[in-house]
Protein backbone atom coordinates (compact mmCIF):
# COMPACT_ATOMS: atom_id res chain seq x y z
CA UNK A 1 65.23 19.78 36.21
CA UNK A 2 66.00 23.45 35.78
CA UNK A 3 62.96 24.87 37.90
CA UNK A 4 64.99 25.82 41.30
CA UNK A 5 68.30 25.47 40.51
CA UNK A 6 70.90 28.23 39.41
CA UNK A 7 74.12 28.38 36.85
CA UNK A 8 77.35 30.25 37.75
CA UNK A 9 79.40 30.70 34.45
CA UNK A 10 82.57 31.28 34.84
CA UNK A 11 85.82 32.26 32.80
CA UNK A 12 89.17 31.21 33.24
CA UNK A 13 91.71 33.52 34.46
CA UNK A 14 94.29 35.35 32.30
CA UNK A 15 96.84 33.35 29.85
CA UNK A 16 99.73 34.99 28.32
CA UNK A 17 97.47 34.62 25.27
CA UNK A 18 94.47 36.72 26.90
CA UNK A 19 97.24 39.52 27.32
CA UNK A 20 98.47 39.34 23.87
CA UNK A 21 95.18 39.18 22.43
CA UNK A 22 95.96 36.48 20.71
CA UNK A 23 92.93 33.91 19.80
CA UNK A 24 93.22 30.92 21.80
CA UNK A 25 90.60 28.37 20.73
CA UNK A 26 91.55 25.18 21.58
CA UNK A 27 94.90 25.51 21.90
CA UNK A 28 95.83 24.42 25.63
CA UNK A 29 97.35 27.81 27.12
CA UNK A 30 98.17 27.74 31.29
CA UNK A 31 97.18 30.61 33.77
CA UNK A 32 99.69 33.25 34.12
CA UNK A 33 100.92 34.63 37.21
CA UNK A 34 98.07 37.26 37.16
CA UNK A 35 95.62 34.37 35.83
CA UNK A 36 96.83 32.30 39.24
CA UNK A 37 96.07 35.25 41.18
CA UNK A 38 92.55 36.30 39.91
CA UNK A 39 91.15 32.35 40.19
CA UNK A 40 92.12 32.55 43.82
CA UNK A 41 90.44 35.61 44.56
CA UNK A 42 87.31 34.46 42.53
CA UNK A 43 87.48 31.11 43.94
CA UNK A 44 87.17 32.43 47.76
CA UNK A 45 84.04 34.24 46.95
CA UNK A 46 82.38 32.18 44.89
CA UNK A 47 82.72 29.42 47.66
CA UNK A 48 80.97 31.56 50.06
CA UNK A 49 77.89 30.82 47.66
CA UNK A 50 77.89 27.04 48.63
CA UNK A 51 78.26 25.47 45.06
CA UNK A 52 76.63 22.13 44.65
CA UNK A 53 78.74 21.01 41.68
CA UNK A 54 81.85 22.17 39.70
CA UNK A 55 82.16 21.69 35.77
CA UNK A 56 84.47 22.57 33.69
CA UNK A 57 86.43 22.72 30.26
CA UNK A 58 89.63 20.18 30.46
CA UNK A 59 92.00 22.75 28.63
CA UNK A 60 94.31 24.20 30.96
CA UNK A 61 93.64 27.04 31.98
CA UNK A 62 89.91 26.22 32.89
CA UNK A 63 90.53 23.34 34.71
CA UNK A 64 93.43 24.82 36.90
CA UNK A 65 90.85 28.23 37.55
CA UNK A 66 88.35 25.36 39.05
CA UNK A 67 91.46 23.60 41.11
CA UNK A 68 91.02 26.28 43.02
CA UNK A 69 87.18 26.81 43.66
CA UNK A 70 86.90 22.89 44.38
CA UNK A 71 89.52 23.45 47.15
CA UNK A 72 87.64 26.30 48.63
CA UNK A 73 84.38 24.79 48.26
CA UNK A 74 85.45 21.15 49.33
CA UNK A 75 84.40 19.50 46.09
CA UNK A 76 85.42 17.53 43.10
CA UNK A 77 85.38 18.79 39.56
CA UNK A 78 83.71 16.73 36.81
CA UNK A 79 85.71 17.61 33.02
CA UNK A 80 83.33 18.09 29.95
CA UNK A 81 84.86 18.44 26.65
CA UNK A 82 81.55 19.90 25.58
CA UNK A 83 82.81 23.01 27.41
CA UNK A 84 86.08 23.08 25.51
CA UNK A 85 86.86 27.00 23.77
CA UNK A 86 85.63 27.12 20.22
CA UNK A 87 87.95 26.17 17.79
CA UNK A 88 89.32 28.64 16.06
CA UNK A 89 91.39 26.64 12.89
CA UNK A 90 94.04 28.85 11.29
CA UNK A 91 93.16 31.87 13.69
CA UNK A 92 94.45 30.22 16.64
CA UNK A 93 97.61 31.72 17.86
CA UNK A 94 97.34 34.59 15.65
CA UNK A 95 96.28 38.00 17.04
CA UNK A 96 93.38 40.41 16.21
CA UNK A 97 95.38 42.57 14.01
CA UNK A 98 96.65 39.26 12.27
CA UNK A 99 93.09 38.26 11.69
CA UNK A 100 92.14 41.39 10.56
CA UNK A 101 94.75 41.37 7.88
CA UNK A 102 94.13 38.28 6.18
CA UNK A 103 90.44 37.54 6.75
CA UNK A 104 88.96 41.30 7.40
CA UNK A 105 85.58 40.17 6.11
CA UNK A 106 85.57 36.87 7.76
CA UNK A 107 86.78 38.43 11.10
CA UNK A 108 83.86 41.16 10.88
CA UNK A 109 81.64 38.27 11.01
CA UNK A 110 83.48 36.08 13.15
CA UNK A 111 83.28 33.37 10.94
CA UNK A 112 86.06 31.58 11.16
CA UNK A 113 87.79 29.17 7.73
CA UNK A 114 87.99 25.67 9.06
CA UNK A 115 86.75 26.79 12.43
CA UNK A 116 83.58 25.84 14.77
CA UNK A 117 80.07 27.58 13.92
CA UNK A 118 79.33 29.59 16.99
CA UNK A 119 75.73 27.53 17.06
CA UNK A 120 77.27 24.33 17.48
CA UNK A 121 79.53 25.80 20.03
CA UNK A 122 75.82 26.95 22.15
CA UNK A 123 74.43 23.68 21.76
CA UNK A 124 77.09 21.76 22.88
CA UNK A 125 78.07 23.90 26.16
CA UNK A 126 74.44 24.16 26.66
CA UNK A 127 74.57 20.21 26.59
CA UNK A 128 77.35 20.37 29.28
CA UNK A 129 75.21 22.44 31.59
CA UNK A 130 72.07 19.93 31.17
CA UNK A 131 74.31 17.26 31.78
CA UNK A 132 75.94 19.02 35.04
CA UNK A 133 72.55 20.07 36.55
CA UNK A 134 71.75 16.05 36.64
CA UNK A 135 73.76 16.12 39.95
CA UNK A 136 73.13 19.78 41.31
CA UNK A 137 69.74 19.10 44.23
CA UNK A 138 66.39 21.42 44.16
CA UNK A 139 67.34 25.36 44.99
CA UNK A 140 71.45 23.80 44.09
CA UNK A 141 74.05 25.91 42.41
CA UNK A 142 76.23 24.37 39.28
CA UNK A 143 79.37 25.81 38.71
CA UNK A 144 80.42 25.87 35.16
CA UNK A 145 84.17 26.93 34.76
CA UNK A 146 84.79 27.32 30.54
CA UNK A 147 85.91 30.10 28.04
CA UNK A 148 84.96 33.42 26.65
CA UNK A 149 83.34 32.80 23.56
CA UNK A 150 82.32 29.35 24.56
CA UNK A 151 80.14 30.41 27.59
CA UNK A 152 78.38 33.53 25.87
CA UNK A 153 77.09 30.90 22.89
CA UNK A 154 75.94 28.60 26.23
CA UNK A 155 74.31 31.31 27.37
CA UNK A 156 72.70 33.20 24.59
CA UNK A 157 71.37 29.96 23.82
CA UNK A 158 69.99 29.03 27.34
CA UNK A 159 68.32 32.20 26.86
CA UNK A 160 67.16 31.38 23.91
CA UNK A 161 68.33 34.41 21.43
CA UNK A 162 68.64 34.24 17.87
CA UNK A 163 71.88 33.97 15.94
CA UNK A 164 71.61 37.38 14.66
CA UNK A 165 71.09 38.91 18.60
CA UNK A 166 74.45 37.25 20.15
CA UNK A 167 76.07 40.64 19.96
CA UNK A 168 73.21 41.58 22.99
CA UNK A 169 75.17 39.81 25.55
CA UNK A 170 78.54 41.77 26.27
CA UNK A 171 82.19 39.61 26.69
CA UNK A 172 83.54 38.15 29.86
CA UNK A 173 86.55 39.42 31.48
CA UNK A 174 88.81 36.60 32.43
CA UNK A 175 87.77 35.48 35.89
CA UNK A 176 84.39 36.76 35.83
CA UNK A 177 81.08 35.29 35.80
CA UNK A 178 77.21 35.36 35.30
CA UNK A 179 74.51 33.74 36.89
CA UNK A 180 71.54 32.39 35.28
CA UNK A 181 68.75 31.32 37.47
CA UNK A 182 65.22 30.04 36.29
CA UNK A 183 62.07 31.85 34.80
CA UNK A 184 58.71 31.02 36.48
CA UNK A 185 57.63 30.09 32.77
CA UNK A 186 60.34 28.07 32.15
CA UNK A 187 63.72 28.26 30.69
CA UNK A 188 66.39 30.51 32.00
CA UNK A 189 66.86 34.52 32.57
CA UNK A 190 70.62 36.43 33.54
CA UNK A 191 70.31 37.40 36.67
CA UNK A 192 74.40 38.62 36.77
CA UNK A 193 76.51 39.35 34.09
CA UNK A 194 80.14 40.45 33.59
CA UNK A 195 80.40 40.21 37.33
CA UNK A 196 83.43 39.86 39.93
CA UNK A 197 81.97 40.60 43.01
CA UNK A 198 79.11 38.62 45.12
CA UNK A 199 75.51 39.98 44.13
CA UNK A 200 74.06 42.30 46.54
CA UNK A 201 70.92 41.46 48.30
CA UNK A 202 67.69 42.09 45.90
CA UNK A 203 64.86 44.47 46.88
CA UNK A 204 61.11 42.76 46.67
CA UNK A 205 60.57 44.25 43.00
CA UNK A 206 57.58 43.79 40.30
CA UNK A 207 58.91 40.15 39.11
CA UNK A 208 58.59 39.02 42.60
């Protein structure tokens, strides 16, 4: 299934939340004004890459940011709650200092009291993807439209890294993206990451 076809992962624009750096979870938080703004921008280029198929998380402010890709790209959006943010328990609605305060060892290791393991959080979004790429063609794109935290367990486990080598793979600013695309041996390799601008054409290189 995954042989020719790519993976656009992309995060939801900016909440009042996201500006506040205040840990969202699961907790359903809307698009800002500046959120609105960056999913239209990142909506008009990522349609000029001729998705296949839009997923995404049915909180808020994931499914509005693929509202507007599916208009630009004349599609429909399929909902997966397997793309839902992790849940974050008592930490949700709390900010970083707030953590910090009353869980400082917890929050060092981002394990969260009552919260979701970040594994299970991988496997399921990874799940999501699989499931997605059923209806994306040979040489199709999927477009998977989820969270922060949620979509870097996805990918480090597409990629297959260990638990103790998430910290590898960098955050995602809020409307921005990476692109996974498939190994010759099979399974996956990042091809973009952190990005918020169209890839440039590639040079013929060594892996080529």
């Amino acid at each position: 299934m995954t042989e020719t076809r790519r993976v656009i992962c992309w995060r939801h624009g900016r909440t009042t939340w996201n500006a506040e750096k205040r840990f969202q979870g699961q907790t359903d938080i809307p698009l800002d004004e500046l959120g609105v703004a960056q999913a239209e921008r990142a909506a008009a280029l990522l349609a000029t890459m001729r998705p296949d198929a839009i997923i995404a998380s049915d909180l808020r402010r994931a499914a509005d940011t693929a509202a507007f890709l599916a208009r630009c790209a004349g599609l429909g959006v399929e909902y997966d709650k397997g793309l839902r943010e992790r849940f974050g328990g008592p930490w949700e609605g709390l900010t970083a200092g707030e953590i910090r305060e009353r869980w400082a060892e917890e929050y060092t290791r981002m394990d969260i009291p009552g919260g979701e393991d970040l594994g299970a959080v991988g496997e399921r979004v990874q799940d999501a993807v699989l499931r997605g790429l059923a209806a994306v063609p040979e040489h199709g794109l999927l477009v998977v439209v989820s969270h922060g935290a949620a979509l870097r367990g996805g990918i480090n486990r597409m990629l297959g890294l260990p638990p103790e080598r998430r910290e590898v793979l960098g955050p995602l600013g809020n409307c921005s993206w990476s692109l996974l695309g498939p190994l010759r041996s099979g399974g996956w390799r990042l091809l973009e990451h952190n990005a918020a601008s169209l890839p440039e054409e590639r040079p013929l290189g060594d892996d080529r």
